[in-house]
C-alpha atoms as a PDB file:
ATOM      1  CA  UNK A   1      -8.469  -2.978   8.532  1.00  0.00           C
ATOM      2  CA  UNK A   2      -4.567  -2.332   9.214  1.00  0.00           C
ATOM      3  CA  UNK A   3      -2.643  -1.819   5.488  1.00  0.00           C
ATOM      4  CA  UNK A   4       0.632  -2.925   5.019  1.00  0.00           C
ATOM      5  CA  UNK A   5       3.160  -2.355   2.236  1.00  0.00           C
ATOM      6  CA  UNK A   6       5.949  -5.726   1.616  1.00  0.00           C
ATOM      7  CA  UNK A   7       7.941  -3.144   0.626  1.00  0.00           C
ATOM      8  CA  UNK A   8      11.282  -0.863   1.913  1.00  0.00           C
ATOM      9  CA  UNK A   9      11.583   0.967  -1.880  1.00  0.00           C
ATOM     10  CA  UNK A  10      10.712   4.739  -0.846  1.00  0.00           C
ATOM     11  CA  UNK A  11       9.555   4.904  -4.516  1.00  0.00           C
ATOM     12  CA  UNK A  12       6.482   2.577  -3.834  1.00  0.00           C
ATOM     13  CA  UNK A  13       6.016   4.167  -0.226  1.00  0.00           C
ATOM     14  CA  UNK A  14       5.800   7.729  -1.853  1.00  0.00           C
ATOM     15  CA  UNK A  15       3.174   6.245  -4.527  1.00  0.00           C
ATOM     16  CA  UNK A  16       1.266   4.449  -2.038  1.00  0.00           C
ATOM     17  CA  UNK A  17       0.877   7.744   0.125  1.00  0.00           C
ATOM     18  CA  UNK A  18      -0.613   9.528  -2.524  1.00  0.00           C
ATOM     19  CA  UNK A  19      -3.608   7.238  -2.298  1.00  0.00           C
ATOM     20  CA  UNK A  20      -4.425   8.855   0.972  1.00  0.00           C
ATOM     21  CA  UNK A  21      -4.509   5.046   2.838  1.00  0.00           C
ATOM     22  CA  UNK A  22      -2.848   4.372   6.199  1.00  0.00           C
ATOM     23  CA  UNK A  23      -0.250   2.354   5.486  1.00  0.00           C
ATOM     24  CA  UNK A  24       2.493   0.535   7.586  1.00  0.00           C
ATOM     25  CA  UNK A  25       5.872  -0.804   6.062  1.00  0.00           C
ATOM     26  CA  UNK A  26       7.132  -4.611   6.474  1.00  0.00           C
ATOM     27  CA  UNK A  27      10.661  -5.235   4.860  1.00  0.00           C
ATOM     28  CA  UNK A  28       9.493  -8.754   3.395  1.00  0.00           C
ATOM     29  CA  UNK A  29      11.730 -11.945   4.793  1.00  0.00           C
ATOM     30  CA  UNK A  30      11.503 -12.875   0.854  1.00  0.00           C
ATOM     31  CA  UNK A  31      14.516 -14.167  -1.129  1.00  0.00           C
ATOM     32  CA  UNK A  32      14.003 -13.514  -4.903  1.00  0.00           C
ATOM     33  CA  UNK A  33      14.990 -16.222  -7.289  1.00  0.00           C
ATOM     34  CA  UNK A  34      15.647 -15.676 -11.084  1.00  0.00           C
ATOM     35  CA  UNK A  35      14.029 -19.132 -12.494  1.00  0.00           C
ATOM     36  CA  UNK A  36      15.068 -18.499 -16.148  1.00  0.00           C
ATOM     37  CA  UNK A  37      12.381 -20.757 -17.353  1.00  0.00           C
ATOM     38  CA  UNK A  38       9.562 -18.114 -16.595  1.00  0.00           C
ATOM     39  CA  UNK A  39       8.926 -14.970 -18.484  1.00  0.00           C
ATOM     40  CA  UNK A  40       9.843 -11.269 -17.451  1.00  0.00           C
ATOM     41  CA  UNK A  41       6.733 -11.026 -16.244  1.00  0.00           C
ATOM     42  CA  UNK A  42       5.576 -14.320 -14.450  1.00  0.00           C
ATOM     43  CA  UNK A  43       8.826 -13.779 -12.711  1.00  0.00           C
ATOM     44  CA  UNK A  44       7.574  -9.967 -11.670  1.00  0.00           C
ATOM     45  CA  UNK A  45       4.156 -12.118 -10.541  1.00  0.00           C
ATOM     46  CA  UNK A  46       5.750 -14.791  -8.487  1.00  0.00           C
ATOM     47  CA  UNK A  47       8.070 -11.970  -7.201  1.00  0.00           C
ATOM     48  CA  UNK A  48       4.968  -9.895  -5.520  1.00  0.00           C
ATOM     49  CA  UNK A  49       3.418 -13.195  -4.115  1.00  0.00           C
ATOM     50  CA  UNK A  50       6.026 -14.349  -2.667  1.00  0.00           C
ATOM     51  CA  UNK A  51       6.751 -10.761  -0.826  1.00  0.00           C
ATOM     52  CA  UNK A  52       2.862 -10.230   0.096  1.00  0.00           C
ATOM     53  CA  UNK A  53       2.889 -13.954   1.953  1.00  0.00           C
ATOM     54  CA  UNK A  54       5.871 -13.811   3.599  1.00  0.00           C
ATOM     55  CA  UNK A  55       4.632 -10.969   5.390  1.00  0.00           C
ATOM     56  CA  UNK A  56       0.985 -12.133   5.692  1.00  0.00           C
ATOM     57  CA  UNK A  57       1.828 -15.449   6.916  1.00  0.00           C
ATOM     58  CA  UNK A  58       2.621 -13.965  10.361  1.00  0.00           C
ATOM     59  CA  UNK A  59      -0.210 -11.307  10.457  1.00  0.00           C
ATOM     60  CA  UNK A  60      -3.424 -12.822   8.510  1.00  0.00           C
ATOM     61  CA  UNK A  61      -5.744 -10.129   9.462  1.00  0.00           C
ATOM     62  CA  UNK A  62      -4.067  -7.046   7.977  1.00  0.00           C
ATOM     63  CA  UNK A  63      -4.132  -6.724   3.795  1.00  0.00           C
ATOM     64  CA  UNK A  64      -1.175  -6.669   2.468  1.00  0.00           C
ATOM     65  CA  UNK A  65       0.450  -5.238  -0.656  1.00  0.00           C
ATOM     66  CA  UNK A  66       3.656  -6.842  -2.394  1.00  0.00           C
ATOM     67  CA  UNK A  67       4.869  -5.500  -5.364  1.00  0.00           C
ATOM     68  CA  UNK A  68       7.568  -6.403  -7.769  1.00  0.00           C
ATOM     69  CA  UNK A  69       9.047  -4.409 -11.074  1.00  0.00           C
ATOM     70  CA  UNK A  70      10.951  -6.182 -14.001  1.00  0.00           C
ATOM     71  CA  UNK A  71      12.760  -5.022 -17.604  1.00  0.00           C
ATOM     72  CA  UNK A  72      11.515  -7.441 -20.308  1.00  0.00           C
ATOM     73  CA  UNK A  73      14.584  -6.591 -22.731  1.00  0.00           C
ATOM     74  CA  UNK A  74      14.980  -8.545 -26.354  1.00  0.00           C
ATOM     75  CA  UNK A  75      13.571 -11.510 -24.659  1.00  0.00           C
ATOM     76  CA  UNK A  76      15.522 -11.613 -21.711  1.00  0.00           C
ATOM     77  CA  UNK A  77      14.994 -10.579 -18.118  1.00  0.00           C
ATOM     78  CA  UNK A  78      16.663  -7.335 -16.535  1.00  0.00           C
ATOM     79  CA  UNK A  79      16.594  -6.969 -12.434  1.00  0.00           C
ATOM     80  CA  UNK A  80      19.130  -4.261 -10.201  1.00  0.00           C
ATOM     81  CA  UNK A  81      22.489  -4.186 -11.908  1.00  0.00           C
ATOM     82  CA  UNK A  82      25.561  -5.419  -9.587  1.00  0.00           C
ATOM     83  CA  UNK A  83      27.519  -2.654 -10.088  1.00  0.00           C
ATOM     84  CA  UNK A  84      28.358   0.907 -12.069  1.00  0.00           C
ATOM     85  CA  UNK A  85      29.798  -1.141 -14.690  1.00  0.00           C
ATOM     86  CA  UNK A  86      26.816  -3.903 -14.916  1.00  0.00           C
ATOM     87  CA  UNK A  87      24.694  -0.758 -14.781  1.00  0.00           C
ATOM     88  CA  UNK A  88      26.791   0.818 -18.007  1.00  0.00           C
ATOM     89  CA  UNK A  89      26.488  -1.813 -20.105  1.00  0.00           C
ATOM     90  CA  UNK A  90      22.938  -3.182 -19.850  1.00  0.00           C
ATOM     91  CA  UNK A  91      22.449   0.786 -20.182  1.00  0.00           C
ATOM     92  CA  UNK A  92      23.911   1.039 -23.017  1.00  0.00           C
ATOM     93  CA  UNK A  93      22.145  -2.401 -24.942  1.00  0.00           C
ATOM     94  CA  UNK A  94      19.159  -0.520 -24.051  1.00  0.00           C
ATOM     95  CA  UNK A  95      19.930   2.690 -25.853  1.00  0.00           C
ATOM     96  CA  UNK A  96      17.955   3.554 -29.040  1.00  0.00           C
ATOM     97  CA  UNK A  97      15.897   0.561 -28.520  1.00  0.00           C
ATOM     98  CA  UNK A  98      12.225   0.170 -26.862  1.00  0.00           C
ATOM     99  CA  UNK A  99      11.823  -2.479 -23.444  1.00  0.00           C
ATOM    100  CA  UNK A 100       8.737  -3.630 -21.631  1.00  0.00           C
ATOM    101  CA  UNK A 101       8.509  -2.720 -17.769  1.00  0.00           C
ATOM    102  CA  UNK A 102       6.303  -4.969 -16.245  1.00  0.00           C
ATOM    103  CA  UNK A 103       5.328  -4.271 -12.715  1.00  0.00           C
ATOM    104  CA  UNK A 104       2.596  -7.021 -10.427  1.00  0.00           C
ATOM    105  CA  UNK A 105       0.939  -5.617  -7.493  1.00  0.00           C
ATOM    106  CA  UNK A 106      -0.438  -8.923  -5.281  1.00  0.00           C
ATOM    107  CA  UNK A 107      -2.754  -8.193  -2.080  1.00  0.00           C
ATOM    108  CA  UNK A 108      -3.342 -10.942   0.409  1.00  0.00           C
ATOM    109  CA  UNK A 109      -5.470 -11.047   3.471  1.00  0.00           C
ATOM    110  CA  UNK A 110      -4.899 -14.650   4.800  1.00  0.00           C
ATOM    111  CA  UNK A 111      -7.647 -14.185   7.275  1.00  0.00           C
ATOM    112  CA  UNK A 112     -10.329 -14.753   4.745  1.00  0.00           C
ATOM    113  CA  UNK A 113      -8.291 -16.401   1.711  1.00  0.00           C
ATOM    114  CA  UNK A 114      -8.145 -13.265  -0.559  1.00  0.00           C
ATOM    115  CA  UNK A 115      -5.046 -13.561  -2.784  1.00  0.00           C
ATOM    116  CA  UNK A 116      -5.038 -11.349  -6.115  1.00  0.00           C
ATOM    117  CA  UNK A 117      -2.500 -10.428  -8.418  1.00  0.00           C
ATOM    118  CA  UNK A 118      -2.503  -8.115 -10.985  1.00  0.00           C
ATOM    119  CA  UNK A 119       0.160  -6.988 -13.706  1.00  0.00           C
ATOM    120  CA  UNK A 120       0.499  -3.937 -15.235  1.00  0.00           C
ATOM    121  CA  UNK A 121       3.046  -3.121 -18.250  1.00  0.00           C
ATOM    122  CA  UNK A 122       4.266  -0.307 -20.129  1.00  0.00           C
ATOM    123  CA  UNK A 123       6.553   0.723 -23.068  1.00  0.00           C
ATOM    124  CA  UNK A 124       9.295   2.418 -22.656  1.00  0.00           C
ATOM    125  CA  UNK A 125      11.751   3.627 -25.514  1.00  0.00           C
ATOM    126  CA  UNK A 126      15.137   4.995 -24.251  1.00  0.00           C
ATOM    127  CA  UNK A 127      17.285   7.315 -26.126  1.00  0.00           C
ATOM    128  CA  UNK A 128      20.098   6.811 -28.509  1.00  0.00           C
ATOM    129  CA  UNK A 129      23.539   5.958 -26.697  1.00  0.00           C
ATOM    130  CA  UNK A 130      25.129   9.449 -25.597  1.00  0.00           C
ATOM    131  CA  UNK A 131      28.387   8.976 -23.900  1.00  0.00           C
ATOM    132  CA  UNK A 132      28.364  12.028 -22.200  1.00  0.00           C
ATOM    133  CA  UNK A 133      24.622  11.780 -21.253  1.00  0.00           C
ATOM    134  CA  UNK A 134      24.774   8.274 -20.105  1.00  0.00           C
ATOM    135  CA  UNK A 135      28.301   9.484 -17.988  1.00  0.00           C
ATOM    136  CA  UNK A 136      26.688  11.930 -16.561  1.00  0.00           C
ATOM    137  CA  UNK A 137      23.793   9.894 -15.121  1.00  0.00           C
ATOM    138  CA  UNK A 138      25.747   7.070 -14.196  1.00  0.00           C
ATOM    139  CA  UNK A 139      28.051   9.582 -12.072  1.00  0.00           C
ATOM    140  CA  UNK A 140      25.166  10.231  -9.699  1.00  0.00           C
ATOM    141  CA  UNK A 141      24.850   6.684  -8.759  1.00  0.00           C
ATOM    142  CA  UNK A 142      20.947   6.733  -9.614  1.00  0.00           C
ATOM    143  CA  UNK A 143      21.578   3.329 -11.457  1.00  0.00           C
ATOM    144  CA  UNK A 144      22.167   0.959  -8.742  1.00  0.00           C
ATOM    145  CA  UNK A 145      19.231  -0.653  -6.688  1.00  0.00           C
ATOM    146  CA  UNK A 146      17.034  -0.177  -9.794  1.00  0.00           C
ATOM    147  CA  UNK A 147      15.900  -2.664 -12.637  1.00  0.00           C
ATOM    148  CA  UNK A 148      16.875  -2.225 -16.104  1.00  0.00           C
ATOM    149  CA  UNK A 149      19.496   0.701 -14.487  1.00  0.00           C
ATOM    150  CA  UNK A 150      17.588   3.581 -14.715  1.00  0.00           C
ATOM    151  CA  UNK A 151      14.699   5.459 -12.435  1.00  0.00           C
ATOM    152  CA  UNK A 152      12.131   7.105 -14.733  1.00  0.00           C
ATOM    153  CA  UNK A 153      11.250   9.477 -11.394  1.00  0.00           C
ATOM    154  CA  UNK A 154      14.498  11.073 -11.372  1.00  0.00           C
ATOM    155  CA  UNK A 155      17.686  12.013 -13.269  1.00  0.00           C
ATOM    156  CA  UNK A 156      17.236   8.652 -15.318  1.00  0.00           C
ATOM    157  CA  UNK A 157      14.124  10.225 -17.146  1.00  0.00           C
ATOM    158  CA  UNK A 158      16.996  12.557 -18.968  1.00  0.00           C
ATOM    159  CA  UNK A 159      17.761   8.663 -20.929  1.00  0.00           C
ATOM    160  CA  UNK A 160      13.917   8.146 -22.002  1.00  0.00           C
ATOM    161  CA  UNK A 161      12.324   9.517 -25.047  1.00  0.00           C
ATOM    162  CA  UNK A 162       9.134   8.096 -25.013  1.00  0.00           C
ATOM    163  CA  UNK A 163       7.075   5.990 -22.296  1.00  0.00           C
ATOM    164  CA  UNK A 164       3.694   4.113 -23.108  1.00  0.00           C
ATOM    165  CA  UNK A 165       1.300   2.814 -20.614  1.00  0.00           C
ATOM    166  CA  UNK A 166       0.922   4.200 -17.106  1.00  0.00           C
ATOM    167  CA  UNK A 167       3.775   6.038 -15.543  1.00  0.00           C
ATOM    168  CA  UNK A 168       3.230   4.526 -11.900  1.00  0.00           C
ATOM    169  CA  UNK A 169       4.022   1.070 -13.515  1.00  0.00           C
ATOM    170  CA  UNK A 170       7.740   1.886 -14.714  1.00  0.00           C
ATOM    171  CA  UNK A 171       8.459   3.990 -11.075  1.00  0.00           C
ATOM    172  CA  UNK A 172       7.218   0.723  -9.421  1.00  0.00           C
ATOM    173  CA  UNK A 173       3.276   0.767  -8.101  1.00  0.00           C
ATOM    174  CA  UNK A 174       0.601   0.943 -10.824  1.00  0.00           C
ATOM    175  CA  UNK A 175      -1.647   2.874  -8.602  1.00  0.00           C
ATOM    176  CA  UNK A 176      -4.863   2.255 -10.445  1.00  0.00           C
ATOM    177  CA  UNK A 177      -4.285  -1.353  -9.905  1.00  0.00           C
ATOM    178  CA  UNK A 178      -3.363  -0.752  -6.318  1.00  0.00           C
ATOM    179  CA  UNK A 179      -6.706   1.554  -6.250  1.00  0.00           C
ATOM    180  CA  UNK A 180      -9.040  -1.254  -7.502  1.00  0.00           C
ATOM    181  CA  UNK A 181      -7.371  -4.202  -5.565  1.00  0.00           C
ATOM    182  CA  UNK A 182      -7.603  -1.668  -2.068  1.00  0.00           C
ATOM    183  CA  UNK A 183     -11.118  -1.568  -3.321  1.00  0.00           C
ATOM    184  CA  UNK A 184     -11.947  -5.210  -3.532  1.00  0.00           C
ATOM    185  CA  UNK A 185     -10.759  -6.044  -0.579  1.00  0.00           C
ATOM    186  CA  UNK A 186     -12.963  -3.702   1.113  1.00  0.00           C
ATOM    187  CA  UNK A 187     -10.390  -0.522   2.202  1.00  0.00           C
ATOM    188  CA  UNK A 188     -11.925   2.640   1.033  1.00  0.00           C
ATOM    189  CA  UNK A 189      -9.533   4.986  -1.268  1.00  0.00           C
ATOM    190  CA  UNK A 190     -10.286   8.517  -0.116  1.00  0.00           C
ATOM    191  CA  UNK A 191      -8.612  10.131  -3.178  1.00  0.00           C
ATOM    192  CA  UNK A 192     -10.361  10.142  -6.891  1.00  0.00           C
ATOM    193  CA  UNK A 193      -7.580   8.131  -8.626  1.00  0.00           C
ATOM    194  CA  UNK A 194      -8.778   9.940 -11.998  1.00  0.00           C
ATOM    195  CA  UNK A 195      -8.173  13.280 -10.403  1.00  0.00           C
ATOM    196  CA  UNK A 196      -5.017  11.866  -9.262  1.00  0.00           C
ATOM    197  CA  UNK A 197      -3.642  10.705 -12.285  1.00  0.00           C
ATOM    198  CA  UNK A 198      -4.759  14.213 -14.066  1.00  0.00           C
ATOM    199  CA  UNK A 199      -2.617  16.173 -11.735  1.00  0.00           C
ATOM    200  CA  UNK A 200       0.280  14.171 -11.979  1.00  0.00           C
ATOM    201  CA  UNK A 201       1.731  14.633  -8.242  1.00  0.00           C
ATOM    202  CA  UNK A 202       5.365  12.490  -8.384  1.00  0.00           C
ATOM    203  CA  UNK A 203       8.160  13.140 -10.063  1.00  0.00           C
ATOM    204  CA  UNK A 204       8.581  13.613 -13.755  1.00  0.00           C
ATOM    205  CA  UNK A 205       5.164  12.110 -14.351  1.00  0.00           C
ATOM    206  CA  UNK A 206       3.767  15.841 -15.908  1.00  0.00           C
ATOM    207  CA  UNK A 207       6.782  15.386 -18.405  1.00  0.00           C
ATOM    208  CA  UNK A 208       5.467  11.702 -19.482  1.00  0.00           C
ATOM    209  CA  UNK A 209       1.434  12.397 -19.488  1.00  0.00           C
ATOM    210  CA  UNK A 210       1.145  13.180 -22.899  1.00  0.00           C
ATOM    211  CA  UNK A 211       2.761  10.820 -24.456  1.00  0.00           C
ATOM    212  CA  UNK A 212       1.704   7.805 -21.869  1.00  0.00           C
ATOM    213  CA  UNK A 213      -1.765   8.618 -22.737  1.00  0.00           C
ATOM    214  CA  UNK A 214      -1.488   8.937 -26.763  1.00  0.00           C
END
C-alpha cells in the first residue's frame, strides 16, 4: 500500500524517513481554523483530521498520515507567530516558565473506513528570559513558521532547559505513535523503533534523552 505524508514541514518528512517507510508528500488543500472554544489539544486533533482527509478524499486507497503540533501555554493556545516581533514576545511570556506541546498524528485509509487519531504530549520548560540569548536566536529567523516560536531540533534548543515526554512530539511527529498506527493499518515498519529511539538519529534529540526519559 502507497504511504503518504499531509504534510510539506521538512521536520516531519525527515522524522518520517527514519522509519524506513516509502513515503510520498501531499501539501494538504486544508485551511486551519483557531475555534477558541476547543482546547490546545482538540484543536491539534481536529487539525491532523482535517489535513489526513483532505488528502484522502481524492485518493482512498493510499494511507495517509496528517499531523498537527500545538503550544498549550497558561491556558491558552500558541500556533506560528506572524512575525519577528509576535515571535519576541510570546518568546519571551514563555521564558522561565514550563508549556505543554501537544502534537496528533491521524491516519486515514478511506478505502476501508480506517480513521485513527492519536495525541501525544510533552513538557517542555524553557529558560529564564536572556536578552542576549533570545536576540541571538531570534536573529537567525528560526522562529517564524514554528508554534510556540521556537524549534527544539535546532538553534531554538539553546532556549530549553528541560523537555519531558518524547522528543519526536515537540519537533512535530511522535514516531512511536506513527510506528503503531503504520502498524495497524497493516504497513510493515522495517526499523526497531526501540533501537531507534536509543540511538537518537535527529537533531538535538542525544542532548534531550536523559532528561525526556527521567
Amino acid at each position: 500500500m502507497r504511504v503518504i505524508l499531509a504534510s510539506t514541514s521538512p521536520r516531519r518528512r525527515e522524522l518520517l524517513g527514519l522509519l524506513g517507510v516509502r513515503f510520498e508528500i501531499r501539501d494538504p488543500p486544508f485551511e486551519e481554523r483557531v475555534a477558541f472554544d476547543l482546547s490546545a489539544r482538540d484543536l491539534a486533533k481536529s487539525f491532523s483530521l482535517g489535513k489526513a482527509y483532505s488528502v484522502a478524499t481524492s485518493d482512498p486507497e493510499a494511507v495517509v498520515i496528517g499531523s498537527d503540533t500545538l503550544i498549550e501555554f497558561d491556558g491558552s493556545v500558541l500556533g506560528k507567530p506572524r512575525d519577528l516581533v509576535d515571535a519576541a514576545h510570546m518568546l519571551e511570556r514563555m521564558a522561565g516558565c514550563q508549556h505543554a506541546v501537544h502534537t496528533a498524528v491521524t491516519i486515514v485509509r478511506g478505502a476501508v473506513g480506517l480513521a485513527e487519531t492519536v495525541t501525544s504530549t510533552a513538557l517542555v520548560l524553557m529558560k529564564p528570559f536572556d536578552p542576549d540569548l533570545h536576540r541571538r536566536y531570534l536573529e537567525t529567523t528560526d522562529s517564524l513558521g514554528k508554534a510556540g516560536s521556537y524549534s527544539v531540533q535546532g538553534p531554538g534548543s539553546e532556549l530549553i532547559s528541560d523537555l519531558k515526554g518524547d522528543y519526536t512530539t515537540v519537533v512535530g511527529l511522535p514516531l512511536r505513535v506513527v510506528a503503531g498506527l503504520l502498524a495497524r493499518a497493516g504497513i510493515a515498519v522495517p526499523v526497531d523503533v526501540d533501537t531507534l529511539y536509543e540511538s537518537t538519529p535527529h537533531g538535538t534529540w542525544a542532548r534531550f534523552h536523559q532528561s525526556s526519559h527521567s
